[in-house]
Structure formats: C-alpha cells, structure tokens
PDB file of N, CA and C in Angstrom:
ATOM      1  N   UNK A   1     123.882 114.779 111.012  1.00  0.00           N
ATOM      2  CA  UNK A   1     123.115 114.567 109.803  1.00  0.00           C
ATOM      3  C   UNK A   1     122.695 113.105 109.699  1.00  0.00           C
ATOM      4  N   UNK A   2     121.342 112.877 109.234  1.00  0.00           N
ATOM      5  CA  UNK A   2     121.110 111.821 109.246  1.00  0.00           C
ATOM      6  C   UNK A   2     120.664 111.162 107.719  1.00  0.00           C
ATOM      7  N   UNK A   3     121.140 109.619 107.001  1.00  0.00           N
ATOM      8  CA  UNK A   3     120.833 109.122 106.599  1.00  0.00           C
ATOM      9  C   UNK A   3     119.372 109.054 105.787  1.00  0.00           C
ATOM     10  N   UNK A   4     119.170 108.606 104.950  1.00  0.00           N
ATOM     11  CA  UNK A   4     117.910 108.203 104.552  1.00  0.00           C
ATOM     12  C   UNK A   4     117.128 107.353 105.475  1.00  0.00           C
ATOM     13  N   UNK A   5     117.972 106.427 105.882  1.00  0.00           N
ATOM     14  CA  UNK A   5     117.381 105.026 106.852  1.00  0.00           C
ATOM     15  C   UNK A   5     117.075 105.459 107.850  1.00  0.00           C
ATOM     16  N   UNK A   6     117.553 106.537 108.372  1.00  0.00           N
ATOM     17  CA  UNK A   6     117.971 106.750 110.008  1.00  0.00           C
ATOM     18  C   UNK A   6     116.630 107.874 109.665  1.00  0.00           C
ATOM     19  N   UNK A   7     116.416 108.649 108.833  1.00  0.00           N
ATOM     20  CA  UNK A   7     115.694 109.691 108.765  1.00  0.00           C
ATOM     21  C   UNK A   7     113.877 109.279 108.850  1.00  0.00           C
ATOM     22  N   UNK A   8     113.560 108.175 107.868  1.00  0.00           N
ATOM     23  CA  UNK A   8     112.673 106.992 108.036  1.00  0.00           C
ATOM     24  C   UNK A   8     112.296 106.005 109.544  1.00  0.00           C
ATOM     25  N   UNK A   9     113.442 105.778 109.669  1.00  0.00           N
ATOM     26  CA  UNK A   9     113.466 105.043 111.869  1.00  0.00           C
ATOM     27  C   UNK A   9     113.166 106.107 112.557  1.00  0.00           C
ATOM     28  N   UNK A  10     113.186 107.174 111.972  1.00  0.00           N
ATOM     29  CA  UNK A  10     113.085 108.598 113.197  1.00  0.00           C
ATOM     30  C   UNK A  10     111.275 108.788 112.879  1.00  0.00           C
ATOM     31  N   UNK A  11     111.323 108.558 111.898  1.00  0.00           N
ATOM     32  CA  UNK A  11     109.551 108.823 111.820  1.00  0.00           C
ATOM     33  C   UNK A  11     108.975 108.360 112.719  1.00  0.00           C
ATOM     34  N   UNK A  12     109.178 106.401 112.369  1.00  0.00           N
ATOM     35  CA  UNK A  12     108.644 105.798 112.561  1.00  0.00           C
ATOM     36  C   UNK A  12     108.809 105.137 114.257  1.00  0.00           C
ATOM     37  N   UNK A  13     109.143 106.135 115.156  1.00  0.00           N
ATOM     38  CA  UNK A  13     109.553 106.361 116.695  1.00  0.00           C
ATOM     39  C   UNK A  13     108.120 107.186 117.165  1.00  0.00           C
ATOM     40  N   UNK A  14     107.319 107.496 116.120  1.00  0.00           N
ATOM     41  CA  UNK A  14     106.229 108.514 116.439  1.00  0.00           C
ATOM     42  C   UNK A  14     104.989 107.850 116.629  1.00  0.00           C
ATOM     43  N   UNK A  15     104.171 107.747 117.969  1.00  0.00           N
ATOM     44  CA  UNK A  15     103.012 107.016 118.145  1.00  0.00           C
ATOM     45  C   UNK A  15     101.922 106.850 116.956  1.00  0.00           C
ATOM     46  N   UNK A  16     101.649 106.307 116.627  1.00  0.00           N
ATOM     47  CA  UNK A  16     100.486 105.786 115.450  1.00  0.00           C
ATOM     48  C   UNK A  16     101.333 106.179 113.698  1.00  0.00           C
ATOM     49  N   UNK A  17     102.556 106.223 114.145  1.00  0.00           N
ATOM     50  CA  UNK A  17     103.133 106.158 112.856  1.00  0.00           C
ATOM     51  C   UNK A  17     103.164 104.199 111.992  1.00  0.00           C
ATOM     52  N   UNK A  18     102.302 104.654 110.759  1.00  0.00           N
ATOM     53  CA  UNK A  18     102.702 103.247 109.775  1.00  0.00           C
ATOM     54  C   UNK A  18     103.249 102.812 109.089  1.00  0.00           C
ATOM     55  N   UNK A  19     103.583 103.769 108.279  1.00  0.00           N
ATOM     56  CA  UNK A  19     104.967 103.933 107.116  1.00  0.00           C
ATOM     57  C   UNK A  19     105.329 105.294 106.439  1.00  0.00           C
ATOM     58  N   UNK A  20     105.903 105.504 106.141  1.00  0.00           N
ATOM     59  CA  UNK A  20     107.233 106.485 105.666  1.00  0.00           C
ATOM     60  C   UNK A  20     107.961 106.325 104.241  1.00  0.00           C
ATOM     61  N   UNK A  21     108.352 107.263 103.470  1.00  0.00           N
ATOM     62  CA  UNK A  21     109.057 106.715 102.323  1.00  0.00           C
ATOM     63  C   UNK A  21     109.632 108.136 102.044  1.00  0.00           C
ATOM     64  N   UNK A  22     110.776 107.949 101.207  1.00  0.00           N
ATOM     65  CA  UNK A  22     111.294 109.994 100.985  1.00  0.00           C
ATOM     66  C   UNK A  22     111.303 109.233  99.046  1.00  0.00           C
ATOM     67  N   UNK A  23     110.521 110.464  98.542  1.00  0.00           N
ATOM     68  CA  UNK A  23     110.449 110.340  97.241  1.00  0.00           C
ATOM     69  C   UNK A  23     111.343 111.017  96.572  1.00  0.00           C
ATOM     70  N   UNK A  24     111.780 110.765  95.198  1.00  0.00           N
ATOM     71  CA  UNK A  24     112.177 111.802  94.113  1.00  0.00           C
ATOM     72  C   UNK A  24     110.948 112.232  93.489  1.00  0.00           C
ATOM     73  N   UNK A  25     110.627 113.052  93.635  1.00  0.00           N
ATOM     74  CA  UNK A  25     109.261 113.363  92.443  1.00  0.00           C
ATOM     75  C   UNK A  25     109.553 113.744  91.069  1.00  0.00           C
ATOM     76  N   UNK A  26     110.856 114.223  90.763  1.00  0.00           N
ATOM     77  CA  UNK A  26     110.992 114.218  89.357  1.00  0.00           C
ATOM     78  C   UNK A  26     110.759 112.803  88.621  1.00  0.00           C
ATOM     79  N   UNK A  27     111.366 111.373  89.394  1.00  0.00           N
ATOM     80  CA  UNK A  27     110.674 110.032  88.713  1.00  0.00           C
ATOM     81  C   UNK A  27     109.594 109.480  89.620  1.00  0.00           C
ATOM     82  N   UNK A  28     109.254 110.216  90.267  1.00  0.00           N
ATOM     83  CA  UNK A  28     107.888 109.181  91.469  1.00  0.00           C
ATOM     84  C   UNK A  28     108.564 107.857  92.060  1.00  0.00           C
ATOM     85  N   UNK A  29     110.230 107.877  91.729  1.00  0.00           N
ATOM     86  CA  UNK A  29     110.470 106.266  92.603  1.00  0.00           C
ATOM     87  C   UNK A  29     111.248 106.921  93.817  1.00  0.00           C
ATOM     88  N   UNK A  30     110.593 105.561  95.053  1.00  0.00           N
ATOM     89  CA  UNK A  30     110.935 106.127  96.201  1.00  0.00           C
ATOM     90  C   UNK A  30     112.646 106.109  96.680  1.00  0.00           C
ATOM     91  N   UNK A  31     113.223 106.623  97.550  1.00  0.00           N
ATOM     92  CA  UNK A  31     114.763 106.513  97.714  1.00  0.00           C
ATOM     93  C   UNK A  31     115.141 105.772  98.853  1.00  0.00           C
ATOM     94  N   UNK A  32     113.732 105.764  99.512  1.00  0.00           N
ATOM     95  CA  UNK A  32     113.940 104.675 101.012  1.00  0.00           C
ATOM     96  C   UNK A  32     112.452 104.779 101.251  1.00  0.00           C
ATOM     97  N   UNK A  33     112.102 103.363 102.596  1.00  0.00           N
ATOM     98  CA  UNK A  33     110.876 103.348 102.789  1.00  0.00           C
ATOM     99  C   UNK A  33     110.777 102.654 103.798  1.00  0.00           C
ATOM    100  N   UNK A  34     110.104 102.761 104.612  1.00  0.00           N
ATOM    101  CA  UNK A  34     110.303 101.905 106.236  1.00  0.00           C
ATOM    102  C   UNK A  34     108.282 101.440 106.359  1.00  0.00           C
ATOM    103  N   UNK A  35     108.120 100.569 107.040  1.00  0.00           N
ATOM    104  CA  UNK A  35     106.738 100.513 107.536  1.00  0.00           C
ATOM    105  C   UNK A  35     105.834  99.383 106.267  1.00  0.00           C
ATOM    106  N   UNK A  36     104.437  99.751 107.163  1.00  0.00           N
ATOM    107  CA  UNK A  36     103.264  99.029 106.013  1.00  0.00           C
ATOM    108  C   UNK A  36     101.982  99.860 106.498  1.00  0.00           C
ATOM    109  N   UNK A  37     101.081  99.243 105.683  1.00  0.00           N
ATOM    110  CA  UNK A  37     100.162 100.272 105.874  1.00  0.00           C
ATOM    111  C   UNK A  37      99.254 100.292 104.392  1.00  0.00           C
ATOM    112  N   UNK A  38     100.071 101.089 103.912  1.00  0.00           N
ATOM    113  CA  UNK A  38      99.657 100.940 102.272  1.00  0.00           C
ATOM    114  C   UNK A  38     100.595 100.546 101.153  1.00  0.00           C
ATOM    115  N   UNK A  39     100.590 100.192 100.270  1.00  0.00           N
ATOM    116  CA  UNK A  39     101.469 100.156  99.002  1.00  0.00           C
ATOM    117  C   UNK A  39     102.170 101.747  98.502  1.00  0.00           C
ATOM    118  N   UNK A  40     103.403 101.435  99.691  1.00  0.00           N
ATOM    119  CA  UNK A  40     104.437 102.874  99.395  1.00  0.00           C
ATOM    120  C   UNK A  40     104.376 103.212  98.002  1.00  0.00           C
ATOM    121  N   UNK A  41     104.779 101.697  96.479  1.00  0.00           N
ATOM    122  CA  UNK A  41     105.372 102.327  95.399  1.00  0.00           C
ATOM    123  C   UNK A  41     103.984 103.058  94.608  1.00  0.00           C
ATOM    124  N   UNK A  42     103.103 102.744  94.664  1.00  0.00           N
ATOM    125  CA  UNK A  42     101.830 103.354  94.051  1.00  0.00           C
ATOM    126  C   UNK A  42     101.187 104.613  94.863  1.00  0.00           C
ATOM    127  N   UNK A  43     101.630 104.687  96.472  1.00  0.00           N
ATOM    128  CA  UNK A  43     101.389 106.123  97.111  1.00  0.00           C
ATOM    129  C   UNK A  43     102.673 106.995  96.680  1.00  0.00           C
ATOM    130  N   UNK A  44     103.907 106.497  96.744  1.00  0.00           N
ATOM    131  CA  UNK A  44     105.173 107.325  95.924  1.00  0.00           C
ATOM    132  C   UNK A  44     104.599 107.896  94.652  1.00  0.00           C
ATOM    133  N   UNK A  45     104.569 107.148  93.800  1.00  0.00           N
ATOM    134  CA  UNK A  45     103.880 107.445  92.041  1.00  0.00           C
ATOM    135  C   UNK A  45     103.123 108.622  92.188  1.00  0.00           C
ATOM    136  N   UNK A  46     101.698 108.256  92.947  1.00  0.00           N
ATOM    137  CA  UNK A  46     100.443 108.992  93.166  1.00  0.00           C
ATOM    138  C   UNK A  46     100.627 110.264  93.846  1.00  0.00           C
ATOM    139  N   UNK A  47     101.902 110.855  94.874  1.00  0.00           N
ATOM    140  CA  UNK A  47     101.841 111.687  95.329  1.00  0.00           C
ATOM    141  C   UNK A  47     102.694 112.588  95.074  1.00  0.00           C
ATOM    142  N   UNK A  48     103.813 112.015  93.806  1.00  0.00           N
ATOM    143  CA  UNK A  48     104.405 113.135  92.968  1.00  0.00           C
ATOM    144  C   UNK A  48     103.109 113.621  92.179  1.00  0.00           C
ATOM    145  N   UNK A  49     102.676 112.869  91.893  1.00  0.00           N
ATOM    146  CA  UNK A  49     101.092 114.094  90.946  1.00  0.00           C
ATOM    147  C   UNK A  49     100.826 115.002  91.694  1.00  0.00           C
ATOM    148  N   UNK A  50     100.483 114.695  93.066  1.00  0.00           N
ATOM    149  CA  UNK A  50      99.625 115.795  94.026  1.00  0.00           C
ATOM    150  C   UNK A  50     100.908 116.563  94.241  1.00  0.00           C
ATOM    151  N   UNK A  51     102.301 116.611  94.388  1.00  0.00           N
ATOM    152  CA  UNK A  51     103.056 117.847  94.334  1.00  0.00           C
ATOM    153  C   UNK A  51     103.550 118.656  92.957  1.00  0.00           C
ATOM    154  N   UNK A  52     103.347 117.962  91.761  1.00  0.00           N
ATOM    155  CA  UNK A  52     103.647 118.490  90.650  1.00  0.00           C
ATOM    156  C   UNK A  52     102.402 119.087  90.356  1.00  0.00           C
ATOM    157  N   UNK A  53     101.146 118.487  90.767  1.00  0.00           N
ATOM    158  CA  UNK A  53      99.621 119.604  90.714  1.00  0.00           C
ATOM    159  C   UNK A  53      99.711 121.075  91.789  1.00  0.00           C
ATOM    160  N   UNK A  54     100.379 120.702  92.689  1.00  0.00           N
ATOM    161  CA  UNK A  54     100.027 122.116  93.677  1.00  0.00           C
ATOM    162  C   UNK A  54     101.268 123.152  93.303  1.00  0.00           C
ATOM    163  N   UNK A  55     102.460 122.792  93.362  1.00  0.00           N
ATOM    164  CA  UNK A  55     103.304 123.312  92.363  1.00  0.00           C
ATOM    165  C   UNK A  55     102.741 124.201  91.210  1.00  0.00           C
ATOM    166  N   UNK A  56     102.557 123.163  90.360  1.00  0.00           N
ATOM    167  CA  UNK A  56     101.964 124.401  89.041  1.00  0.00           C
ATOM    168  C   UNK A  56     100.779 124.997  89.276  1.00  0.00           C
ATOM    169  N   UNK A  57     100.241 124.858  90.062  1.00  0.00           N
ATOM    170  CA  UNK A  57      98.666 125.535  90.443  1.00  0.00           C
ATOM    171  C   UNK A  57      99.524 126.714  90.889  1.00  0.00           C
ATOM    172  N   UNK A  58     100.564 126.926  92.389  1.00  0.00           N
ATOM    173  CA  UNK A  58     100.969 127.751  92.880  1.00  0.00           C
ATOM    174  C   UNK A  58     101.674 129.069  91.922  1.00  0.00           C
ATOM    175  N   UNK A  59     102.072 128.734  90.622  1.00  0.00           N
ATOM    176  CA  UNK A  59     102.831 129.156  89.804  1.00  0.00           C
ATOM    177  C   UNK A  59     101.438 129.751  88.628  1.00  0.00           C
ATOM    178  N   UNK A  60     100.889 129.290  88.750  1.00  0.00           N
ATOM    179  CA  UNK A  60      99.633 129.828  87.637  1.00  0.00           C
ATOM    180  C   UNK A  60      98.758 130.842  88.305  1.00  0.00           C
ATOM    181  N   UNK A  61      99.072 130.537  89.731  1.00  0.00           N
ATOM    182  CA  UNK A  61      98.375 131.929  90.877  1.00  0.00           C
ATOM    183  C   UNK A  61      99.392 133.067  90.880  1.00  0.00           C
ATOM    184  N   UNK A  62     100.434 132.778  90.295  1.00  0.00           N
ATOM    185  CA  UNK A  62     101.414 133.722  90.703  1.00  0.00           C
ATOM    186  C   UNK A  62     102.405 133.808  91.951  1.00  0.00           C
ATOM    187  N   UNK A  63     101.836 132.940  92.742  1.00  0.00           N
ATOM    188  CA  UNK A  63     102.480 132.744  94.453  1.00  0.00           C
ATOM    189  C   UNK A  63     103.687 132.556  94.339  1.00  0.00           C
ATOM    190  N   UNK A  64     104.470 133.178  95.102  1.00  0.00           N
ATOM    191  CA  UNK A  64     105.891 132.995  95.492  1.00  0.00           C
ATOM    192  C   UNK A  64     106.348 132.906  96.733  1.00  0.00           C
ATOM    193  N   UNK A  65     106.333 131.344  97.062  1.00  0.00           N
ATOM    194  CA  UNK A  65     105.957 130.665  97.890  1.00  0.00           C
ATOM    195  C   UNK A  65     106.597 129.393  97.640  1.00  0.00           C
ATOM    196  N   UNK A  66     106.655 128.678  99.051  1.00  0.00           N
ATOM    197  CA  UNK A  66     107.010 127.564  98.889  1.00  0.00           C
ATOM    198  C   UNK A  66     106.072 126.144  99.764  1.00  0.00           C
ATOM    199  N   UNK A  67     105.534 125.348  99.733  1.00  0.00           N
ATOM    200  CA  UNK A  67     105.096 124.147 100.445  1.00  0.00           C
ATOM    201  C   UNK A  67     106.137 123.935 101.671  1.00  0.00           C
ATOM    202  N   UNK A  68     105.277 124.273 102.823  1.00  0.00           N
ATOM    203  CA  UNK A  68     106.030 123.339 103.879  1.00  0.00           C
ATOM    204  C   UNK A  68     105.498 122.256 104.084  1.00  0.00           C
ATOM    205  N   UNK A  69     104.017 121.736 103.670  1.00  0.00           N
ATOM    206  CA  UNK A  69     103.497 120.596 103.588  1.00  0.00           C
ATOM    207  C   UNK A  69     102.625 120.804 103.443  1.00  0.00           C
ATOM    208  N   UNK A  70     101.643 119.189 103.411  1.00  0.00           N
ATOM    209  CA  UNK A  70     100.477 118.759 102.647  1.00  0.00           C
ATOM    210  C   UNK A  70      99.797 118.012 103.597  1.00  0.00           C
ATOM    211  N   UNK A  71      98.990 117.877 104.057  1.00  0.00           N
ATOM    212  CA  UNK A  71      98.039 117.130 105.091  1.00  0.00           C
ATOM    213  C   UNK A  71      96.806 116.385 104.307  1.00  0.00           C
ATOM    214  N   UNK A  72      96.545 115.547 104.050  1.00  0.00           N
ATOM    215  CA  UNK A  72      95.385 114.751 103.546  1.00  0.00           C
ATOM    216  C   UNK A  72      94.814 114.208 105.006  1.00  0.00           C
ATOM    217  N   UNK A  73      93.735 114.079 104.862  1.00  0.00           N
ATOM    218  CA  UNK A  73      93.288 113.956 106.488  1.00  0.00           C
ATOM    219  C   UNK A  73      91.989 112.749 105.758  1.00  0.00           C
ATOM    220  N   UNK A  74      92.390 111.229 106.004  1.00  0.00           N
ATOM    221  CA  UNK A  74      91.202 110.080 105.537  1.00  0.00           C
ATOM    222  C   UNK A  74      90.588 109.690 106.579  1.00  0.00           C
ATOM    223  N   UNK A  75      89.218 108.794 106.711  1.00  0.00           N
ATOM    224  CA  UNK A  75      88.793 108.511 108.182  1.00  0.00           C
ATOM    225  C   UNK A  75      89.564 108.043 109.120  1.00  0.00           C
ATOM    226  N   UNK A  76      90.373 107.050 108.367  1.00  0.00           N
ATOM    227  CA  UNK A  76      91.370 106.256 109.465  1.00  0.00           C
ATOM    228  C   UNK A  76      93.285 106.839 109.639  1.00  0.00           C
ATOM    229  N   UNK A  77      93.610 107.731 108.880  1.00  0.00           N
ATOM    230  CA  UNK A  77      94.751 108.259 108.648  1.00  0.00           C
ATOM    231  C   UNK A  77      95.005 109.829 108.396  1.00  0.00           C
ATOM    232  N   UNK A  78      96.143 109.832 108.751  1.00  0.00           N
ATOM    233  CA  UNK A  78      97.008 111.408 108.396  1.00  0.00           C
ATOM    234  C   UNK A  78      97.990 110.897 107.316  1.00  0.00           C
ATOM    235  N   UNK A  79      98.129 111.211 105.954  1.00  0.00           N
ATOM    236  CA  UNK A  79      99.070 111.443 104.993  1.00  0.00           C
ATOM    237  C   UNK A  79      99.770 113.033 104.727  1.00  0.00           C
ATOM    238  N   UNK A  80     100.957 112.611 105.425  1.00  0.00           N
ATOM    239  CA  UNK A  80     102.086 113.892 105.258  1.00  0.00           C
ATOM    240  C   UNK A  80     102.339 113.698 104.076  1.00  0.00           C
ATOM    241  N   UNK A  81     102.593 114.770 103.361  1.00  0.00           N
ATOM    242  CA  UNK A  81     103.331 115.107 102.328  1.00  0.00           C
ATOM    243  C   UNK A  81     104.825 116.401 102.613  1.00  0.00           C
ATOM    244  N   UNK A  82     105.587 115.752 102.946  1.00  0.00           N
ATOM    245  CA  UNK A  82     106.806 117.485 103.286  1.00  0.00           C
ATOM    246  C   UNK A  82     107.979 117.357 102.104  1.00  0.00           C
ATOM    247  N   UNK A  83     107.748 118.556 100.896  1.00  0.00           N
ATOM    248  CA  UNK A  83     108.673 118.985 100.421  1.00  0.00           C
ATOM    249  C   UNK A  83     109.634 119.167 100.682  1.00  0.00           C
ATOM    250  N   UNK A  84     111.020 118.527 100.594  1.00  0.00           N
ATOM    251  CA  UNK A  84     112.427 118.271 101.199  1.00  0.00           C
ATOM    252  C   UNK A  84     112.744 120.255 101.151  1.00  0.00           C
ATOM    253  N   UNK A  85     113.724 120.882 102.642  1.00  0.00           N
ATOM    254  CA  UNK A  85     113.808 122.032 102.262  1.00  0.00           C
ATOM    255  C   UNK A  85     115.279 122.112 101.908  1.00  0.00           C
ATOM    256  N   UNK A  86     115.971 120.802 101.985  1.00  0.00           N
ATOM    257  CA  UNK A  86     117.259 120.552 102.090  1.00  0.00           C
ATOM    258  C   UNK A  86     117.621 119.821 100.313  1.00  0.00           C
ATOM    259  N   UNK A  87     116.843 119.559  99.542  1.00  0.00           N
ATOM    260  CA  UNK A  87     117.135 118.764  98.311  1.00  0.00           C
ATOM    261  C   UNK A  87     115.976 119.241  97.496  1.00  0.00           C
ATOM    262  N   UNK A  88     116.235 120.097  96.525  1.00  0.00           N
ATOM    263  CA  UNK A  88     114.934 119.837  95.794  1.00  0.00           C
ATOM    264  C   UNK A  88     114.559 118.893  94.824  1.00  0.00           C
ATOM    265  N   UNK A  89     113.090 118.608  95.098  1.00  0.00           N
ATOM    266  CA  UNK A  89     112.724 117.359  94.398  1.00  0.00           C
ATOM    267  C   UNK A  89     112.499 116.338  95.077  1.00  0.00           C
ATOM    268  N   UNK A  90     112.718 116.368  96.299  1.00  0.00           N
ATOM    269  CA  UNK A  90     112.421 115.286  97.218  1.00  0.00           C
ATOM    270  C   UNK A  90     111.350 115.386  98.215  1.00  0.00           C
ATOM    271  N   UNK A  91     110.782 114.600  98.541  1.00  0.00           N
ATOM    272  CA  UNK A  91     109.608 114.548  99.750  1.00  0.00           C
ATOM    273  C   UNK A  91     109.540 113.580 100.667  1.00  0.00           C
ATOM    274  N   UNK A  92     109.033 113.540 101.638  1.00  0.00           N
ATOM    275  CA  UNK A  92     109.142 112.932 102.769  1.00  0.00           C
ATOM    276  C   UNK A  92     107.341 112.538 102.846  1.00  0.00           C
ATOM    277  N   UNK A  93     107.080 111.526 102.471  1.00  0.00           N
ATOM    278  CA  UNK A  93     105.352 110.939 102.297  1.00  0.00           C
ATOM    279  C   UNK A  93     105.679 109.995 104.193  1.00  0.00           C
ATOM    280  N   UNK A  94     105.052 110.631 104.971  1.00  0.00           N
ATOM    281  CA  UNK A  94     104.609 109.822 106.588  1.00  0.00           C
ATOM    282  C   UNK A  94     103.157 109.564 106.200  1.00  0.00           C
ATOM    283  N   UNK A  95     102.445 108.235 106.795  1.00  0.00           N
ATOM    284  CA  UNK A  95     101.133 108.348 107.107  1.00  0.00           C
ATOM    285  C   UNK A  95     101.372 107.479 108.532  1.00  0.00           C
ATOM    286  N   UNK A  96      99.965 108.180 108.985  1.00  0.00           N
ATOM    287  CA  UNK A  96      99.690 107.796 110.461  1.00  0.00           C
ATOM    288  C   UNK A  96      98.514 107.159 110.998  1.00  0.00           C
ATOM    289  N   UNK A  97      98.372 106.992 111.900  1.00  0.00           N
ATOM    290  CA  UNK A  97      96.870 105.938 112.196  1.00  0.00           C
ATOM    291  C   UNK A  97      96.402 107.240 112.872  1.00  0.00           C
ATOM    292  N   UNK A  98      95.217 107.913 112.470  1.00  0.00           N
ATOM    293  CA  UNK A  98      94.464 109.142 112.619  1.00  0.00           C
ATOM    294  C   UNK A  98      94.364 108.757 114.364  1.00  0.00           C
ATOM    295  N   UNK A  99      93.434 107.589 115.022  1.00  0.00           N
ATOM    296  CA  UNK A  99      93.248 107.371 116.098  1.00  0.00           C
ATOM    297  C   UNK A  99      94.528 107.490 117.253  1.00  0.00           C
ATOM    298  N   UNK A 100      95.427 107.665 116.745  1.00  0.00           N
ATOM    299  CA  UNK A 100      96.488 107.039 118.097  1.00  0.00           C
ATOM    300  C   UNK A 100      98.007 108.490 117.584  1.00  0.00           C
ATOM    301  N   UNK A 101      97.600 108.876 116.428  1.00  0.00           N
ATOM    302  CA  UNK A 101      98.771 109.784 116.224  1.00  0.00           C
ATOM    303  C   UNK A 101      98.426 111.367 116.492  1.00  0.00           C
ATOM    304  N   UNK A 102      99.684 111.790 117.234  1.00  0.00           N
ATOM    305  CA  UNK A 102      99.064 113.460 117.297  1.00  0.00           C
ATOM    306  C   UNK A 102      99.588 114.417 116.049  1.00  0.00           C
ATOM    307  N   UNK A 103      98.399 114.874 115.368  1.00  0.00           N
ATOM    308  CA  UNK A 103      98.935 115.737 114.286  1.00  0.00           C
ATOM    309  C   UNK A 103      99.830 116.620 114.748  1.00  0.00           C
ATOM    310  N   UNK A 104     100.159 117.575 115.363  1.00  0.00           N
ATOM    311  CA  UNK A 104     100.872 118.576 115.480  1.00  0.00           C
ATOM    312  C   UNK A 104     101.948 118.090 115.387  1.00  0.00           C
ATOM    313  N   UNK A 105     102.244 116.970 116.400  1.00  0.00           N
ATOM    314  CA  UNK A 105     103.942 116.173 116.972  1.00  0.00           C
ATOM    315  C   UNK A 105     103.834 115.298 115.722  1.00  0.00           C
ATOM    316  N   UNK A 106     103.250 114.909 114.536  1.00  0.00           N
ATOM    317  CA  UNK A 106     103.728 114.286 113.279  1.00  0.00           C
ATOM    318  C   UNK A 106     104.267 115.659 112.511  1.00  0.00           C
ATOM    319  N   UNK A 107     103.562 116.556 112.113  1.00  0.00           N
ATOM    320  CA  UNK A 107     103.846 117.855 111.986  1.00  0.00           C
ATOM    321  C   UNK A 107     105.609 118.177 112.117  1.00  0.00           C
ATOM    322  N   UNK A 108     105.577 118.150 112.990  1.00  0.00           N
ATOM    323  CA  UNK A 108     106.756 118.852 113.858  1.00  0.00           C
ATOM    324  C   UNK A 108     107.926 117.844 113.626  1.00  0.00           C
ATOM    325  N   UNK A 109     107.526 116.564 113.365  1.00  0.00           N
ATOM    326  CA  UNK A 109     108.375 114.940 113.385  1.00  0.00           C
ATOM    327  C   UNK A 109     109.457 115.432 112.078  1.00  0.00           C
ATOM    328  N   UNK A 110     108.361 115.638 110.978  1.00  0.00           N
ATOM    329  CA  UNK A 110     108.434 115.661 109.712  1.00  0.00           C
ATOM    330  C   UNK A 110     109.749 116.446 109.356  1.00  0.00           C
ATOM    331  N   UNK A 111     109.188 117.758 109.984  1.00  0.00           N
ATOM    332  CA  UNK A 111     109.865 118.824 109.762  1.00  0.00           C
ATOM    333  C   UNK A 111     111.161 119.056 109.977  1.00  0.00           C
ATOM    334  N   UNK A 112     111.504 118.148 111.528  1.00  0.00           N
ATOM    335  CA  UNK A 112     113.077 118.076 112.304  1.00  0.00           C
ATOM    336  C   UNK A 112     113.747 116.794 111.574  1.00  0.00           C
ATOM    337  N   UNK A 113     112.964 115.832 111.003  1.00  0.00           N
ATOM    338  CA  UNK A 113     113.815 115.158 109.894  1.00  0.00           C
ATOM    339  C   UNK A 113     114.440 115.957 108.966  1.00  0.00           C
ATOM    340  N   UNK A 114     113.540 116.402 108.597  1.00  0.00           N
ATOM    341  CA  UNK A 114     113.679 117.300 106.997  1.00  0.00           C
ATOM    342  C   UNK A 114     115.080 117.945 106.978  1.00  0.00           C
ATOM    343  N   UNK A 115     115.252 118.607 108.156  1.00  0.00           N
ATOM    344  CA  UNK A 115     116.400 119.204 108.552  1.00  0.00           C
ATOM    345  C   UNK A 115     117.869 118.661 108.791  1.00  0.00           C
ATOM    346  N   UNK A 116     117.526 117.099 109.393  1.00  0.00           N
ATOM    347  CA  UNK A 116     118.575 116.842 109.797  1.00  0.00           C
ATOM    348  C   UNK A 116     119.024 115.666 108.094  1.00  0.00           C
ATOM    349  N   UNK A 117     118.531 115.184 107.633  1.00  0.00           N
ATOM    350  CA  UNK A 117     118.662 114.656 106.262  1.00  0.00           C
ATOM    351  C   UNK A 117     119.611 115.161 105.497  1.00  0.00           C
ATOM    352  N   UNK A 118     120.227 113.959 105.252  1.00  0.00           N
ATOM    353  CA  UNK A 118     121.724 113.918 104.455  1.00  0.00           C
ATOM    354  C   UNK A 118     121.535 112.709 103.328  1.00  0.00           C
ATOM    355  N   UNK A 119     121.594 113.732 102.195  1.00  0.00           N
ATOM    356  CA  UNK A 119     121.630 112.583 101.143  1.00  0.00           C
ATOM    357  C   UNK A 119     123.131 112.160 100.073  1.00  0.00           C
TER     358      UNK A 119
END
C-alpha cells in the first residue's frame, strides 16, 4: 500500500507527466501534490465543481453508476480526473503534456495508483 507521497511520485514516473494532487472534494483542499504546471490549489477548488456537477447530473439521469474517470483533453494537455475507488470523496487530479504523454498508459497510471493508495 502506498502513501499519499509515494502515490503522487508514482504518477509523476509517467512520460509527459506535470503535476498531480489527490483531492478531498467534500472541501476542494488538496491532501498532497507533487509537480508544476498549473496552480494545483485553484485546479483542486475548480475540479471538485466538475465532480460534484457530474455526480448530480448522474443522479438526476437516474444512473447507477459510478465515475472511473474524467478526461479533459486542452491543446497542450491531458487533465485526469479519477474518483478514489478506495476512499470516497477523494480524487486523484494528473495532468500531462498532451505532446509527449500516452493517454492510455496515463489512464492505466491513474488507475493502479488508485488501488494501491493508503490513506
């Protein structure tokens, strides 16, 4: 089982990875954060909205269902979003340098953290 820190260093082992942060989204403050790139505490803030929006959207459709993730795809970047499957309320926000990172193997990065995460 791995750490918060250790779970963040494991991201950030992934080619065109820039930074990393695992959120609480019940307060939008982050619990760890590795990298640069962008301003983690205002992408933390900003991306509990986008899971407390798809959330209740999912729930107003009726879906019973859960998020294995969120992909924002910008000219120059990949922004992960992965709903912790191990803690609820937590997320795992990766972004990547679109040019040099392979989506699938960020994908897949995300996911084998997710798992091994010990809080």
């Amino acid at each position: 089982m791995a750490n918060i820190k250790q779970t963040l260093d494991s991201l950030m082992e992934l080619d065109g990875a820039l930074c990393a942060a695992v959120v609480d989204s019940t307060s939008g403050m982050m619990l760890g954060s590795v990298g640069t790139g962008v301003d983690l505490e205002i992408a933390a803030a900003g991306n509990t909205e986008v899971v407390r929006a798809k959330v209740k959207t999912m729930r107003a459709l009726g879906l019973n269902d859960v998020i294995d993730d969120m992909l924002i795809t910008l000219g120059k970047q990949y922004h992960i979003i992965r709903p912790s499957s191990r803690k609820e309320g937590v997320f795992i926000y990766y972004v990547l340098d679109k040019g040099r990172a392979n989506l699938a193997m960020a994908r897949r990065k995300a996911q084998d953290v997710d798992k091994e995460m010990n809080f």
